[in-house]
Protein backbone atom coordinates (compact mmCIF):
# COMPACT_ATOMS: atom_id res chain seq x y z
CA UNK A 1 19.89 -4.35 7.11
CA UNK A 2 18.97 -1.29 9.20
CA UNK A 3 15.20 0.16 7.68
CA UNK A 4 14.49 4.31 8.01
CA UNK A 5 10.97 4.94 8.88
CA UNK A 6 8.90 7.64 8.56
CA UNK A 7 8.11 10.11 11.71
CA UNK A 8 4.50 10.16 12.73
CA UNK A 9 3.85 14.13 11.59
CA UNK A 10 4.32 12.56 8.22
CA UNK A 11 2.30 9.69 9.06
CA UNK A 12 -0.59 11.64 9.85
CA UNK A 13 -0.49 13.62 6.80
CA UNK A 14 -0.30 10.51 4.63
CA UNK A 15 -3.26 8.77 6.39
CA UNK A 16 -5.62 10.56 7.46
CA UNK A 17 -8.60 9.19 9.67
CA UNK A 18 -10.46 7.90 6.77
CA UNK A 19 -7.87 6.52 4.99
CA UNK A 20 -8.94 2.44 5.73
CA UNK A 21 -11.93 1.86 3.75
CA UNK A 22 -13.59 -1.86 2.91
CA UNK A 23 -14.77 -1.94 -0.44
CA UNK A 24 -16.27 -4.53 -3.49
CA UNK A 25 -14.52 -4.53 -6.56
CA UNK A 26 -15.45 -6.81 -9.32
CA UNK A 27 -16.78 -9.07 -6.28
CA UNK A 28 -13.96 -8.70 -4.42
CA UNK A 29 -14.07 -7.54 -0.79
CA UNK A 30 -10.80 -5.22 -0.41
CA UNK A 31 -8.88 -2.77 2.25
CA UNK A 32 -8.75 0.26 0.33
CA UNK A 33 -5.87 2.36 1.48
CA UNK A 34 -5.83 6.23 0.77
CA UNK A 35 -2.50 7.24 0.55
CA UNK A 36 -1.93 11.26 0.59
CA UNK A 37 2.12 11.81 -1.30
CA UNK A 38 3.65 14.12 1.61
CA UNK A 39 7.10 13.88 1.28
CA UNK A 40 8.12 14.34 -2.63
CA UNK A 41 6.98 13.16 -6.00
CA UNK A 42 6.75 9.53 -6.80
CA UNK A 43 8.15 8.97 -9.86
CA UNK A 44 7.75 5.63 -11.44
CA UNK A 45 10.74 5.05 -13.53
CA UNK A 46 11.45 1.30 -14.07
CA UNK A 47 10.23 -1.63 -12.18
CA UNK A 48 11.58 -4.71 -10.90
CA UNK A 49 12.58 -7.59 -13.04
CA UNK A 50 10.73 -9.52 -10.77
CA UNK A 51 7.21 -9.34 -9.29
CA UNK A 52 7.16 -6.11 -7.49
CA UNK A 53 5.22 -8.29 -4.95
CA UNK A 54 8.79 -9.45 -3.73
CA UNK A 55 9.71 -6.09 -2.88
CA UNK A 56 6.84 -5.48 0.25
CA UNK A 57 5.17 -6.42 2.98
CA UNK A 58 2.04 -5.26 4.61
CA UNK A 59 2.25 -7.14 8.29
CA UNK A 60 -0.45 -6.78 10.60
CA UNK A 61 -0.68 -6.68 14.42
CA UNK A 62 0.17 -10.19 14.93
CA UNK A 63 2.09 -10.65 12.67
CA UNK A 64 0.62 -12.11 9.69
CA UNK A 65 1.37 -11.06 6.50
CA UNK A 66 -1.57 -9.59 4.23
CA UNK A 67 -0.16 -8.46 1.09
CA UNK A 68 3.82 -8.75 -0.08
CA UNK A 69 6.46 -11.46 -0.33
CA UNK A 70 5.03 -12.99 2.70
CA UNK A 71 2.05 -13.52 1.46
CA UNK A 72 2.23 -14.26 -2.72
CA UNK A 73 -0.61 -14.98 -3.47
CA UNK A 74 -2.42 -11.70 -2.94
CA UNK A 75 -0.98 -10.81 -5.71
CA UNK A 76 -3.46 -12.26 -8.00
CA UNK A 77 -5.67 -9.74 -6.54
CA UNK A 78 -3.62 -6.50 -5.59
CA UNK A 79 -3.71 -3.12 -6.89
CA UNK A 80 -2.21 0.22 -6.44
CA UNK A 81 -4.43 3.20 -8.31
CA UNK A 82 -2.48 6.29 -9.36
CA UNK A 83 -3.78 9.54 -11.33
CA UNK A 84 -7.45 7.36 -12.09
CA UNK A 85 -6.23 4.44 -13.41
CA UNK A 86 -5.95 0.87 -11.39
CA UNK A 87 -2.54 -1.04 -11.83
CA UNK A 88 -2.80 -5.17 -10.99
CA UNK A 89 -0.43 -8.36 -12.17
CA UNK A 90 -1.69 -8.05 -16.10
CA UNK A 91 -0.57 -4.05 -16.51
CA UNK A 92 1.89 -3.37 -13.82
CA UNK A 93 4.62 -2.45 -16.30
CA UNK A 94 2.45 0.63 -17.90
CA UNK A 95 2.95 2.27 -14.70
CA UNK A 96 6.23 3.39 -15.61
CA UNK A 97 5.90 7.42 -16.32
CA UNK A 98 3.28 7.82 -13.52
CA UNK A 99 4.01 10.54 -11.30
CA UNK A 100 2.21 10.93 -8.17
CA UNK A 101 3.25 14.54 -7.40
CA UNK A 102 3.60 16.21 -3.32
CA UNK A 103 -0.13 16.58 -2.53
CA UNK A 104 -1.71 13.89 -5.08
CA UNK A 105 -3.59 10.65 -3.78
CA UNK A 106 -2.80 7.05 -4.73
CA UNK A 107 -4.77 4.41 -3.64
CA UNK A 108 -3.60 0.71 -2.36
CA UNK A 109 -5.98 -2.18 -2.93
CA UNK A 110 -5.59 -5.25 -0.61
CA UNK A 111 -8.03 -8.09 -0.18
CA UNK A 112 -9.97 -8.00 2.68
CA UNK A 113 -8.19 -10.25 5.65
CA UNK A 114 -11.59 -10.35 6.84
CA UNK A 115 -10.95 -6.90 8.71
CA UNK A 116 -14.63 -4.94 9.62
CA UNK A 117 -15.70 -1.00 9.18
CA UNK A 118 -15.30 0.16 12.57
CA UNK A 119 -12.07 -2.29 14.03
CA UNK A 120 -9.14 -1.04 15.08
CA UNK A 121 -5.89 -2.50 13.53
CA UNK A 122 -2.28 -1.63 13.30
CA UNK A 123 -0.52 -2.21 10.10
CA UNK A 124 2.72 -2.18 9.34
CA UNK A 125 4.59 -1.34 6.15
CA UNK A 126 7.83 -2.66 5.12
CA UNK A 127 9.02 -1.85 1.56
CA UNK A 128 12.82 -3.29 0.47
CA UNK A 129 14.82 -1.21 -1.72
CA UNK A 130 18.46 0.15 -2.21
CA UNK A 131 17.36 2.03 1.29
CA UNK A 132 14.84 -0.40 2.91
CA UNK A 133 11.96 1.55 4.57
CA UNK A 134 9.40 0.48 7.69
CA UNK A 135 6.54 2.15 9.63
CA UNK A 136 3.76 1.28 11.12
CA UNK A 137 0.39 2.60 11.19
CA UNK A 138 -2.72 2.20 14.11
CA UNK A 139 -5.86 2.67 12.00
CA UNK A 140 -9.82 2.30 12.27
CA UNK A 141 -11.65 1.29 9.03
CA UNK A 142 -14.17 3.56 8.19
C-alpha cells in the first residue's frame, strides 16, 4: 500500500510552533494537538462502521504507538474537538455534519505518554483510508 504525505510548507502551516501543548482534562494529563485545516474543508460525512480508532496511528520516535490501532486502548480516553465541541468513544457519531472549513482549528486530544513542556519529539501520523496518508512531524511541547 503506497501512503501520500504531506510536503513540509503544509506542515508548517498546520502546526505551528505552539501547536504541542500538555494539558488536564477531567484529571487527565493529555497532548493537546492544534491542528490549523490548510489544505481544504473537512467535511465529516459518515464514519466508520467500526471504531474510527482502527483507522490511525500516532507513532512516535521510536516507534511506539500512542494513540490508533496500535495502541486501543487510548481510545477510552481520546478526543478530537471541532467548531467548540469535544468528540470521544460515547458521541463520536454526532460528528457527522461538522465541517472544519480552510483556515479553522481542530484540536486532537491524546493522553499524555508521559511527554514534558519543553522536550523535543517527532511524531508521526499515519491515517488509513481509500488513499492511505503519512507524515511526520518534529515538535517541542510548549
Amino acid at each position: 500500500m503506497k501512503m501520500s504525505y504531506i510536503s513540509k510548507i503544509y506542515l508548517k502551516k498546520m502546526f505551528p510552533p505552539d501547536a504541542f501543548k500538555i494539558e488536564k482534562v477531567n484529571n487527565v494529563e493529555y497532548l493537546k494537538i492544534v491542528v490549523t485545516n490548510v489544505i481544504s474543508p473537512l467535511d465529516v460525512q459518515k464514519m466508520p462502521e467500526d471504531s474510527p480508532n482502527n483507522h490511525f496511528d500516532l507513532i512516535d520516535e521510536n516507534g511506539k504507538t500512542i494513540a490508533g490501532k496500535g495502541n486501543p486502548p487510548v481510545w477510552e480516553k481520546f478526543m478530537v474537538e471541532a467548531k467548540g465541541k469535544k468528540y470521544d468513544k460515547s458521541n463520536y457519531k454526532s460528528s457527522i455534519g461538522v465541517k472544519v472549513d480552510r483556515g479553522e482549528k481542530y484540536i486532537i486530544w491524546v493522553p499524555n505518554p508521559g511527554w514534558k513542556v519543553g522536550e523535543e519529539h517527532k511524531l508521526t501520523v499515519k491515517i488509513y483510508q481509500d488513499r492511505p496518508i503519512e507524515f511526520f512531524v518534529k515538535f517541542t511541547i510548549a
